[in-house]
Protein backbone atom coordinates (compact mmCIF):
# COMPACT_ATOMS: atom_id res chain seq x y z
CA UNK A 1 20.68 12.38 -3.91
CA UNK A 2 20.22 10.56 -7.78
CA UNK A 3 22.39 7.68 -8.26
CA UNK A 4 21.64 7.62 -11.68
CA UNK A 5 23.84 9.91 -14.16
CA UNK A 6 22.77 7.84 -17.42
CA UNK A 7 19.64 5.91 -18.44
CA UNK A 8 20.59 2.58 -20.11
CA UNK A 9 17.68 0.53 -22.56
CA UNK A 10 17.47 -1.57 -19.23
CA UNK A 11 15.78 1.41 -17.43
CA UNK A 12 13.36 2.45 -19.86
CA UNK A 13 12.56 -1.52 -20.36
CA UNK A 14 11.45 -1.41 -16.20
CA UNK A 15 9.66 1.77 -16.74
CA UNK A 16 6.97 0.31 -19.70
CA UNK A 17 6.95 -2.65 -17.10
CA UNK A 18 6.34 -1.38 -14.17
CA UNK A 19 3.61 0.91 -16.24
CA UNK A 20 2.15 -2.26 -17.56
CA UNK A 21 2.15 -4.18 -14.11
CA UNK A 22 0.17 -1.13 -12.35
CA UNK A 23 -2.19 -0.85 -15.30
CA UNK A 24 -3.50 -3.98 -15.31
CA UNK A 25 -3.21 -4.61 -11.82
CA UNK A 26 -5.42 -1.69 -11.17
CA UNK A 27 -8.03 -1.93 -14.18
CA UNK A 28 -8.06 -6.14 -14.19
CA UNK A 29 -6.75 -7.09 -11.10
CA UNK A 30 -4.90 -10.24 -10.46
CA UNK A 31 -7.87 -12.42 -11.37
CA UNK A 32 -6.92 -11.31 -15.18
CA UNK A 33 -4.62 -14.10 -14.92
CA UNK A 34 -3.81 -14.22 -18.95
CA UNK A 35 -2.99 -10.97 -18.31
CA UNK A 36 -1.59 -10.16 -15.18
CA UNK A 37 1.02 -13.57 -15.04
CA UNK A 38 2.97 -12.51 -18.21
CA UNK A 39 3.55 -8.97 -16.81
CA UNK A 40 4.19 -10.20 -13.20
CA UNK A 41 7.12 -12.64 -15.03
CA UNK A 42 8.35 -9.68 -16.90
CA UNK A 43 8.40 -6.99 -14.18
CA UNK A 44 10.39 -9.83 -12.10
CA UNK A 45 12.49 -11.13 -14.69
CA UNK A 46 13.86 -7.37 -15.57
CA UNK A 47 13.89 -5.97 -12.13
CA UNK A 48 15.83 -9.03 -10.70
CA UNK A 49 18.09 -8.86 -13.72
CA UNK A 50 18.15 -5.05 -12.84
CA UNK A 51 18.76 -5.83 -8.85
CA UNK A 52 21.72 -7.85 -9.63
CA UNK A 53 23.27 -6.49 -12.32
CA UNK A 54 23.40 -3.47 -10.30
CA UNK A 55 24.46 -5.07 -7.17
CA UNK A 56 21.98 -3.43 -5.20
CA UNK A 57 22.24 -3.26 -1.46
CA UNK A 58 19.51 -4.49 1.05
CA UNK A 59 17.76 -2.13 2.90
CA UNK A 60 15.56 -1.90 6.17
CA UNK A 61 12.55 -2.88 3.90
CA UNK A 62 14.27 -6.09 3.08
CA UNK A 63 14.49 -6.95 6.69
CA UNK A 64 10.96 -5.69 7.09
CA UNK A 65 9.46 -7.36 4.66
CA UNK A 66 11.42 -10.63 4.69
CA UNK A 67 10.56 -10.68 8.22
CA UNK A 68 7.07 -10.76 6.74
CA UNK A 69 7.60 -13.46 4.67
CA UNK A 70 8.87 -15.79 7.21
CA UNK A 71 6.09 -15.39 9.67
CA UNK A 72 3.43 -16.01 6.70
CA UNK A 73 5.41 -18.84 6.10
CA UNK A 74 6.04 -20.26 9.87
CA UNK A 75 2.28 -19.37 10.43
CA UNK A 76 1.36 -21.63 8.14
CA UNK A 77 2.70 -24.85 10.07
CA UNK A 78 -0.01 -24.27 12.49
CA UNK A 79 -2.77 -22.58 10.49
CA UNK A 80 -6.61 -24.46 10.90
CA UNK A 81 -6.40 -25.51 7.04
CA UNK A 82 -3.10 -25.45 5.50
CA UNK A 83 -3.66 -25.68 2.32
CA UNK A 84 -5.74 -22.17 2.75
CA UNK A 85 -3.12 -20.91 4.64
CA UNK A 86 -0.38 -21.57 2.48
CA UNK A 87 -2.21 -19.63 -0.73
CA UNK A 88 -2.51 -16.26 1.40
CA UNK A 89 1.41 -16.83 2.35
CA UNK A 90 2.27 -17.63 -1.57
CA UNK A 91 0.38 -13.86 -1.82
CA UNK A 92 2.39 -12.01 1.08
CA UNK A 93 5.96 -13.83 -0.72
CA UNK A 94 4.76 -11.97 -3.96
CA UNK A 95 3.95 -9.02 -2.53
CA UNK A 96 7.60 -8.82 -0.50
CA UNK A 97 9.48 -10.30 -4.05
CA UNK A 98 8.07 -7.07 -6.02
CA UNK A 99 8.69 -4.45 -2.89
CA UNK A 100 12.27 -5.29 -2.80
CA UNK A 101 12.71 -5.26 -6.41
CA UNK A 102 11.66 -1.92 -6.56
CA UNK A 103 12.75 -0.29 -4.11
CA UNK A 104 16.41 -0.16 -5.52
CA UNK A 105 14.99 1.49 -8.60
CA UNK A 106 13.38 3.99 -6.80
CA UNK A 107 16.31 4.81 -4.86
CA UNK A 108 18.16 5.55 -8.32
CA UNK A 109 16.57 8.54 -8.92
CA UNK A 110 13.58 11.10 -8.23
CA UNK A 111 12.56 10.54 -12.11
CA UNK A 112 11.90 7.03 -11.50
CA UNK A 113 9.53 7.80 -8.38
CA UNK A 114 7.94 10.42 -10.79
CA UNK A 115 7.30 7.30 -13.06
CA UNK A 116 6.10 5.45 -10.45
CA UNK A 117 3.25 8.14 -9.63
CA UNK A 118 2.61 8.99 -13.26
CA UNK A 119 1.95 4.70 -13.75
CA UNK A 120 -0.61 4.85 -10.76
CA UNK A 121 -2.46 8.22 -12.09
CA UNK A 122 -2.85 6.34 -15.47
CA UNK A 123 -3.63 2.79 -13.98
CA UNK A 124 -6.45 4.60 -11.91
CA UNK A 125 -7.25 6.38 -15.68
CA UNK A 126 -7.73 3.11 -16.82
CA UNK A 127 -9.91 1.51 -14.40
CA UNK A 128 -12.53 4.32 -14.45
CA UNK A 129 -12.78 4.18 -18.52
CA UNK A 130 -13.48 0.50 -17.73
CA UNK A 131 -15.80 0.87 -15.22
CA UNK A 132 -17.36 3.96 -16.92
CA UNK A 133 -17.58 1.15 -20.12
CA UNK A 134 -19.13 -1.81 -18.13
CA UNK A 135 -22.54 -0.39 -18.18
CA UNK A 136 -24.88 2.22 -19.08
CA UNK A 137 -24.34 5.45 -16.87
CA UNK A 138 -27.79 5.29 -14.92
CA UNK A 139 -27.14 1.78 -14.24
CA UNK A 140 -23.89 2.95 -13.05
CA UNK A 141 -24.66 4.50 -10.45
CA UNK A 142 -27.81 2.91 -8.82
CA UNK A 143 -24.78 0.08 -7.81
CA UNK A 144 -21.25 0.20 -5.79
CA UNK A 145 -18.04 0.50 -8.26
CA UNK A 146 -16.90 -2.12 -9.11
CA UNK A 147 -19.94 -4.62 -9.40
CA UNK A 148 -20.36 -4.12 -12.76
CA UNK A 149 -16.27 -5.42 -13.38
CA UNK A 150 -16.52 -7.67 -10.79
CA UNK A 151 -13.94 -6.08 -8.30
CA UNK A 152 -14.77 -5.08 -4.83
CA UNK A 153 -16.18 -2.01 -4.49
CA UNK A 154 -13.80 -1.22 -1.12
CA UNK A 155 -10.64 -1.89 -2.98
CA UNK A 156 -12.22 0.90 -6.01
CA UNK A 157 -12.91 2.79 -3.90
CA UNK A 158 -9.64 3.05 -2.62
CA UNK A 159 -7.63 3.15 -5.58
CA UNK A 160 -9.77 6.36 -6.55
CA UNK A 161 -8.40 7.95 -3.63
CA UNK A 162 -5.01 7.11 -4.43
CA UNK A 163 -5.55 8.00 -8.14
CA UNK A 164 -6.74 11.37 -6.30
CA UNK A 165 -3.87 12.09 -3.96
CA UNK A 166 -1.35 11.43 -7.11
CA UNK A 167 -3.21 13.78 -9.06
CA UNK A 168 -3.23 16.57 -6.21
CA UNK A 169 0.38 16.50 -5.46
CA UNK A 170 1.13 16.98 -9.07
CA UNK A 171 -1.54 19.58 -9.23
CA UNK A 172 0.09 21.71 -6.25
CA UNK A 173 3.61 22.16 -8.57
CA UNK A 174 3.37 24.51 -11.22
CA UNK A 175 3.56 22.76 -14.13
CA UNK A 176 1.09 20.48 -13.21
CA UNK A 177 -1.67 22.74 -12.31
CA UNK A 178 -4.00 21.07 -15.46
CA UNK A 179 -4.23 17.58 -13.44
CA UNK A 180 -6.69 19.20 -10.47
CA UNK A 181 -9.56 18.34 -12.67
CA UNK A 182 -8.27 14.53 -12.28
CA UNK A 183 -8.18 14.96 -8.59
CA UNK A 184 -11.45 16.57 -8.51
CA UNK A 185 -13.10 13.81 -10.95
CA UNK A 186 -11.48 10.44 -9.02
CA UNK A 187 -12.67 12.30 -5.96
CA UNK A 188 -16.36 12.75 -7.15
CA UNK A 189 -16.15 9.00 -8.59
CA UNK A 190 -14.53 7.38 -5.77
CA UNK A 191 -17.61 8.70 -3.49
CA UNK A 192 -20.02 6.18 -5.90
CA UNK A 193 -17.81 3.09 -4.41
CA UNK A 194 -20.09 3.63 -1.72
CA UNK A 195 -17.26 2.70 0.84
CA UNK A 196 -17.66 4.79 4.31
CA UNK A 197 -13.84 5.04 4.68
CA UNK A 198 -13.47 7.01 1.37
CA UNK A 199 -14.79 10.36 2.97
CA UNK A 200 -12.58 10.08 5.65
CA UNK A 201 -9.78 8.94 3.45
CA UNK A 202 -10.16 11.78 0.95
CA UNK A 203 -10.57 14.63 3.31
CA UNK A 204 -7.80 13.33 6.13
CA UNK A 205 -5.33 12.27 3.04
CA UNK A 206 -6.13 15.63 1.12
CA UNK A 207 -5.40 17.88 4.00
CA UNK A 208 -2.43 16.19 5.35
CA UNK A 209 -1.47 16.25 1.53
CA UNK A 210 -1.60 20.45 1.48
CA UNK A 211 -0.87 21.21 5.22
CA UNK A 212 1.99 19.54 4.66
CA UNK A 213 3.46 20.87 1.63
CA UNK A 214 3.16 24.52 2.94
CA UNK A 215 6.24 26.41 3.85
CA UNK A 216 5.29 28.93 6.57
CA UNK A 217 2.72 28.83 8.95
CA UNK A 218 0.55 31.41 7.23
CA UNK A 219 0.29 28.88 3.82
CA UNK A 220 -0.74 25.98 6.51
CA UNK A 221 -3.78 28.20 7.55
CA UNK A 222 -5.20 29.20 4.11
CA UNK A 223 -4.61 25.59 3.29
CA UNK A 224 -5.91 24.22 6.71
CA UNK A 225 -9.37 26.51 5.17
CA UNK A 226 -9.41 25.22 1.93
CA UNK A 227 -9.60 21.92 2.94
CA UNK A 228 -12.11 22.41 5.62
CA UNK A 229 -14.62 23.71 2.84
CA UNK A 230 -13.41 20.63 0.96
CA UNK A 231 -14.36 18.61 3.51
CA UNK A 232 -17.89 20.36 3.97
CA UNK A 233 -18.61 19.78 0.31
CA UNK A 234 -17.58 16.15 -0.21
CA UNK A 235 -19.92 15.11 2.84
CA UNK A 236 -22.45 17.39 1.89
CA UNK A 237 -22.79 15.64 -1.90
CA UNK A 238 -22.42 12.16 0.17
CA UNK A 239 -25.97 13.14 2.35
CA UNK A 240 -27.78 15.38 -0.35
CA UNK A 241 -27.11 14.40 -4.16
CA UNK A 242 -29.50 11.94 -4.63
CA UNK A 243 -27.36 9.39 -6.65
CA UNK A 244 -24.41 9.20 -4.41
CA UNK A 245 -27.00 9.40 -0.94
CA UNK A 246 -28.30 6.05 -2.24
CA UNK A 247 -24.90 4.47 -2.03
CA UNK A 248 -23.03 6.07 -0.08
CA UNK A 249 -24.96 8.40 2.45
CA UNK A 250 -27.38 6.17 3.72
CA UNK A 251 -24.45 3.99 4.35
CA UNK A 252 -22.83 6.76 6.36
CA UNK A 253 -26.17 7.92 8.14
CA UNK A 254 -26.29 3.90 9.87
CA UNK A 255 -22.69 4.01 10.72
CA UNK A 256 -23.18 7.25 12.52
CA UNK A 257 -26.30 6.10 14.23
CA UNK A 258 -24.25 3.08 15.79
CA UNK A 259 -22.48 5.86 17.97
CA UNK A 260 -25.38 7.98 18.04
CA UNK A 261 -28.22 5.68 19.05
CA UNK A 262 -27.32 2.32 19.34
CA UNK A 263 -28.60 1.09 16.07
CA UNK A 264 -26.98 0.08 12.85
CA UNK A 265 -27.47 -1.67 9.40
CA UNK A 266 -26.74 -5.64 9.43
CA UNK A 267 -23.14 -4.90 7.35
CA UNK A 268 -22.38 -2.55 10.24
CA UNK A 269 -23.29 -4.80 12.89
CA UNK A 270 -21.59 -7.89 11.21
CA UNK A 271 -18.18 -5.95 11.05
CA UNK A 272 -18.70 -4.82 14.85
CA UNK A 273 -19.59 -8.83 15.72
CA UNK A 274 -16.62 -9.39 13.78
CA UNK A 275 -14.05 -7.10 15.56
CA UNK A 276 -15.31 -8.41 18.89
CA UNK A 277 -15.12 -11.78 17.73
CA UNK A 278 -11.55 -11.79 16.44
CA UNK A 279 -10.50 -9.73 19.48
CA UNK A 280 -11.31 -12.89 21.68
CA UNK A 281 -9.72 -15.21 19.58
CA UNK A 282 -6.33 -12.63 19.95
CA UNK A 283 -6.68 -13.46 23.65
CA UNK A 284 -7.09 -16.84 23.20
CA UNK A 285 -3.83 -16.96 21.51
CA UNK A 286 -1.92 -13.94 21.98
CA UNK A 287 1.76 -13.85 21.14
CA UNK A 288 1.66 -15.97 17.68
CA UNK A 289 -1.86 -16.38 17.11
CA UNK A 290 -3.72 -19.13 14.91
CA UNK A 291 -2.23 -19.19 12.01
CA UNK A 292 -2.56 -17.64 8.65
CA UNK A 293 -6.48 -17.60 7.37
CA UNK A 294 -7.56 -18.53 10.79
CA UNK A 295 -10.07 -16.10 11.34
CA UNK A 296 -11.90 -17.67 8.34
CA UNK A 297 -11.35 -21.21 8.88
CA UNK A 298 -12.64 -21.24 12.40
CA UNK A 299 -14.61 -17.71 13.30
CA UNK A 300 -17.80 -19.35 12.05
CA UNK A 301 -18.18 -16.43 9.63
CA UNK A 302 -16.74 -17.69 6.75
CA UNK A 303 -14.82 -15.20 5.05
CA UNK A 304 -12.24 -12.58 6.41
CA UNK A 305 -12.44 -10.04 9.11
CA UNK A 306 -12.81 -6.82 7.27
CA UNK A 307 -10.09 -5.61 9.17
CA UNK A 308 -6.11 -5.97 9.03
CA UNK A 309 -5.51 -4.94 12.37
CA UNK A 310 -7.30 -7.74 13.62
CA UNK A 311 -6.63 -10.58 10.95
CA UNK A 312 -2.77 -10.20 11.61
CA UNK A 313 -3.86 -9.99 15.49
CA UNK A 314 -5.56 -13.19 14.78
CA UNK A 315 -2.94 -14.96 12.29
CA UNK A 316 -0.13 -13.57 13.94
CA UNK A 317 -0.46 -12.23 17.28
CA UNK A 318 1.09 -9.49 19.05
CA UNK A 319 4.58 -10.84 17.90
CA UNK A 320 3.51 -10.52 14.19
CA UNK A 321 1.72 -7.46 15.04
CA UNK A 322 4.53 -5.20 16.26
CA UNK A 323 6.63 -6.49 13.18
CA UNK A 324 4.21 -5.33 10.57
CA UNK A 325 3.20 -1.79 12.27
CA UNK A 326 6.02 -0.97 14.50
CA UNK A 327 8.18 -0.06 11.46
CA UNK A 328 5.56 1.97 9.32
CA UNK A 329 4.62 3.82 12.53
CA UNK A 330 7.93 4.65 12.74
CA UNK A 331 8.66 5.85 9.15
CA UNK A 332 5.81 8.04 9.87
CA UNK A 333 7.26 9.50 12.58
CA UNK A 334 10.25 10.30 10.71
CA UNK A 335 7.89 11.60 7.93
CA UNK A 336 6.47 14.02 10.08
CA UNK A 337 9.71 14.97 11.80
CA UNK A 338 11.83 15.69 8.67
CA UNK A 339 8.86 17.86 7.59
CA UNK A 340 8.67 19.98 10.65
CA UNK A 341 12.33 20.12 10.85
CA UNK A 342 13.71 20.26 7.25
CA UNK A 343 10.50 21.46 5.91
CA UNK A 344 10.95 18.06 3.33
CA UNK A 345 9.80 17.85 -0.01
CA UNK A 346 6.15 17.23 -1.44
CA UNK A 347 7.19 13.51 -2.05
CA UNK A 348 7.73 13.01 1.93
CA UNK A 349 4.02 14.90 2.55
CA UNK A 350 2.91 12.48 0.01
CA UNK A 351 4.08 9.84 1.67
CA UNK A 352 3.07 10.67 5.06
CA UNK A 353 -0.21 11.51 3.49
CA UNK A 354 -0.37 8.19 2.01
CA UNK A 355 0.47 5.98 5.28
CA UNK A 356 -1.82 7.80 7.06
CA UNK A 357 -4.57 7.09 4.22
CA UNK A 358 -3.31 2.99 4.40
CA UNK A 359 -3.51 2.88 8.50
CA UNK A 360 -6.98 4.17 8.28
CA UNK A 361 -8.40 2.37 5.64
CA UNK A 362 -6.63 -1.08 7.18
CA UNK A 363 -10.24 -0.30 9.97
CA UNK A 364 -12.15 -1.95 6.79
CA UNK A 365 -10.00 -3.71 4.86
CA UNK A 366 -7.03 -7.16 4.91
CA UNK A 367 -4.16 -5.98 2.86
CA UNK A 368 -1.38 -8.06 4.27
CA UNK A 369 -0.62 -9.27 0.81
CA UNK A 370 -2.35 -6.63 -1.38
CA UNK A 371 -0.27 -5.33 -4.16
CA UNK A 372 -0.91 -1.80 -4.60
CA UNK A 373 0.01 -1.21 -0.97
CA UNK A 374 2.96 -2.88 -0.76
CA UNK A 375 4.18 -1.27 -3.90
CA UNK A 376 3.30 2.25 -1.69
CA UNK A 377 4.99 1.13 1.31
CA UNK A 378 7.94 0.74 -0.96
CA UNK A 379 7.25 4.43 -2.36
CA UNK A 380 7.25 5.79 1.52
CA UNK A 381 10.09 4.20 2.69
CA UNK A 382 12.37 5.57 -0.02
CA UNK A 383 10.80 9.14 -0.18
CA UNK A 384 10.66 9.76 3.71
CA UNK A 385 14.57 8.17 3.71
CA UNK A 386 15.50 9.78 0.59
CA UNK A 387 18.68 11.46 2.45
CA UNK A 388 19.50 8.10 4.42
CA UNK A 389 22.23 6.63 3.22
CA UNK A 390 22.04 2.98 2.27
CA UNK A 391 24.16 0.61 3.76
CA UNK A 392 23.27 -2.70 3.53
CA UNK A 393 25.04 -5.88 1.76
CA UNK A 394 24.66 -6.51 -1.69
CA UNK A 395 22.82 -9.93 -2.07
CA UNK A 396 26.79 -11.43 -3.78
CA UNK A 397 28.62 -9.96 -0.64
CA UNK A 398 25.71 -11.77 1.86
CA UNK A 399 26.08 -15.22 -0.62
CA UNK A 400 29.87 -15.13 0.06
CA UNK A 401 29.50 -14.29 3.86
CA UNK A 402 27.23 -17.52 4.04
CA UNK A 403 29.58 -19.14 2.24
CA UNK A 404 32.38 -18.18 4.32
CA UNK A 405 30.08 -19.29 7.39
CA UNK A 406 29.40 -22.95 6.10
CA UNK A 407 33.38 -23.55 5.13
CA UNK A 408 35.19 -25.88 6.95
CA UNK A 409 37.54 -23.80 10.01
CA UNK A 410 40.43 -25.95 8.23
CA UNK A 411 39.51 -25.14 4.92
CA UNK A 412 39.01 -21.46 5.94
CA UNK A 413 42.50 -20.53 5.09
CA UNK A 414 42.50 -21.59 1.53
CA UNK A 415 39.24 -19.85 0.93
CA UNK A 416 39.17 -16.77 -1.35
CA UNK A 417 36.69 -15.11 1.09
CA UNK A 418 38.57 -14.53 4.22
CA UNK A 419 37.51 -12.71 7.12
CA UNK A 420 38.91 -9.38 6.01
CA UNK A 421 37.67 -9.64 2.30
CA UNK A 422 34.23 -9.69 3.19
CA UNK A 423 34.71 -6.59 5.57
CA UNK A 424 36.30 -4.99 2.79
CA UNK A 425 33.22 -5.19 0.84
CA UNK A 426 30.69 -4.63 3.34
């Protein structure tokens, strides 16, 4: 239900930031620093302002995420180098600071979800003009996106794919019919990244996407077909066009012949190596692992592990483990239930769509403290619990509990914020 009856200056004022935030997070990336600091100060300094003024409550995602926080922060007490360790944790507390800020002004209203999307479809706009603008078009595409802008061409590729499931869940409403060429051209694009997960990302995300968003059976199955021919066509571009072979489909072709025959490329190998690797160090030290940025410091490879499941493994352990999945396995559980059950809206399939999209691609990529995805966990949470009602404490209520709490017993009674007052306003 929409909390929001009236829009005040305030609300239009996060809109352009959050807009601004996503845009040049997505076409710069946070190593635009001139950029990307003066936004990141705005979009805090009006969504906090926004978050108080409001009073909003705390939510599950607090706890989540603050939960988060505090093991990137304990980790890094016993982390190999803590000086590296430290940075990555400074990431994660950013990362948590902007999911709880906007979570509240999601919650507000379906418009400002809609906002949300629309700022992603036209941050993912503006990183293909750029990249499309970096260099000539044959040039282009004899090299992974993204090495022509300097950004990796995993985290492109991804982004396409999320530019393309935004664009196909506006595309499946009516009005919105005249965005499928959008979902059709960051689908095409996103295969030049060259990144293996993006077939399997597009075509799993995709069909989950219109399975999903079908209200009989019957609508399911023409879907479940359309997407299957989908499917067909995006792999048979990645192992027949020329242009995207070279990047992509040879790429593919040695990943398959690991399973196949036994032999790989040296990237596949070195991420296999790697998995193994950090797997032993999870034995090693299971329950709270090594510390944040351990699997670098100490691995002997030198840089991450290509893989979140096992860098929180290794930074973390099992304990830190369970505390960052448990909860989005969860929320996709309920995703998938309300959908069966209530037959939910497309912004729940979205979300489930998207989760599902995030837990595959986490099999090649560390996004513990990445930005876009926390900013999409943030999206799931409230869309799957859209019809949960929200009942945690306000962030003044919690200050005057603690204060309550570190107040004398015999100055108790004199205290404005008895026992019974804070009750009240829980």
């Amino acid at each position: 239900m929409d909390i929001e009856t009236k829009r005040s200056a305030m609300d239009y004022a996060c809109d352009i930031s959050l807009g601004m935030l996503l845009f040049v997070l997505f076409t710069f990336s946070t190593n635009a620093k001139s950029l990307f600091l003066p936004l990141e100060i705005l979009f805090i300094g009006l969504f906090g302002a926004r978050f108080l003024i409001q009073k909003s409550r705390l939510s599950l995602y607090a706890v989540w995420s603050i939960g988060l926080a505090i093991i990137a922060g304990i980790s890094t007490l016993y982390a190999p180098i803590q000086e590296a360790a430290i940075k990555w944790a400074i990431s994660v507390f950013q990362v948590v600071i902007f999911g709880n800020l906007v979570v509240p002004y999601l919650r507000s209203s379906q418009r400002n979800m809609h906002v949300m999307l629309y700022s992603f479809l036209i941050a993912v706009i503006g990183l293909s003009v750029r990249l499309l603008l970096s260099a000539p078009i044959e040039e282009l595409i004899r090299s992974r996106l993204g090495t022509t802008i300097g950004m990796n061409a995993n985290h492109v590729g991804f982004l396409l794919v999320a530019g393309a499931l935004v664009a196909l869940y506006f595309g499946m409403s009516k009005k919105g019919w005249w965005l499928l060429p959008l979902f059709l051209g960051f689908s095409l694009f996103s295969l030049f990244s060259g990144s293996r997960k993006v077939i399997a990302l597009l075509v799993l995300g995709s069909l989950l996407l219109i399975i999903l968003s079908r209200k009989n059976y019957m609508q399911m199955i023409i879907a479940s077909v359309i997407c299957l021919f989908f499917a067909v066509g995006v792999i048979f571009i990645a192992l027949h066009w020329e242009p995207v072979y070279k990047i992509l489909g040879q790429r593919v072709e040695s990943f398959l012949g690991f399973f196949i025959t036994g032999t790989t490329d040296g990237s596949t190998s070195i991420r296999f190596e790697m998995i193994q690797h950090g797997w032993g160090m999870f034995l090693e030290k299971p329950f709270f692992g090594w510390g944040l940025h351990a699997f670098t410091d100490i691995s002997g490879y030198g840089f991450y592990s290509h893989n979140n499941y096992i860098e929180i493994l290794v930074s973390w352990g099992l304990f830190g483990f369970l505390w960052y999945y448990l909860p989005i396995l969860v929320l996709l559980v309920i995703g998938i239930k309300n959908i069966l059950i209530k037959k939910s809206s497309k912004l729940v399939a979205f979300s489930v769509a998207i989760l599902v999209a995030l837990l595959v691609d986490d099999f090649g990529r560390v996004r513990v403290f990445d930005e876009a995805t926390h900013f999409l966990y943030a999206f799931s949470y409230v869309a799957i619990l859209w019809d949960y009602p929200q009942k945690g404490p306000d962030i003044f209520t919690l200050g005057k509990r603690f204060v309550y709490i570190l107040t004398p017993s015999k100055f108790r009674s004199h205290s404005s914020f008895t026992p019974n007052h804070i009750n009240d306003t829980l």
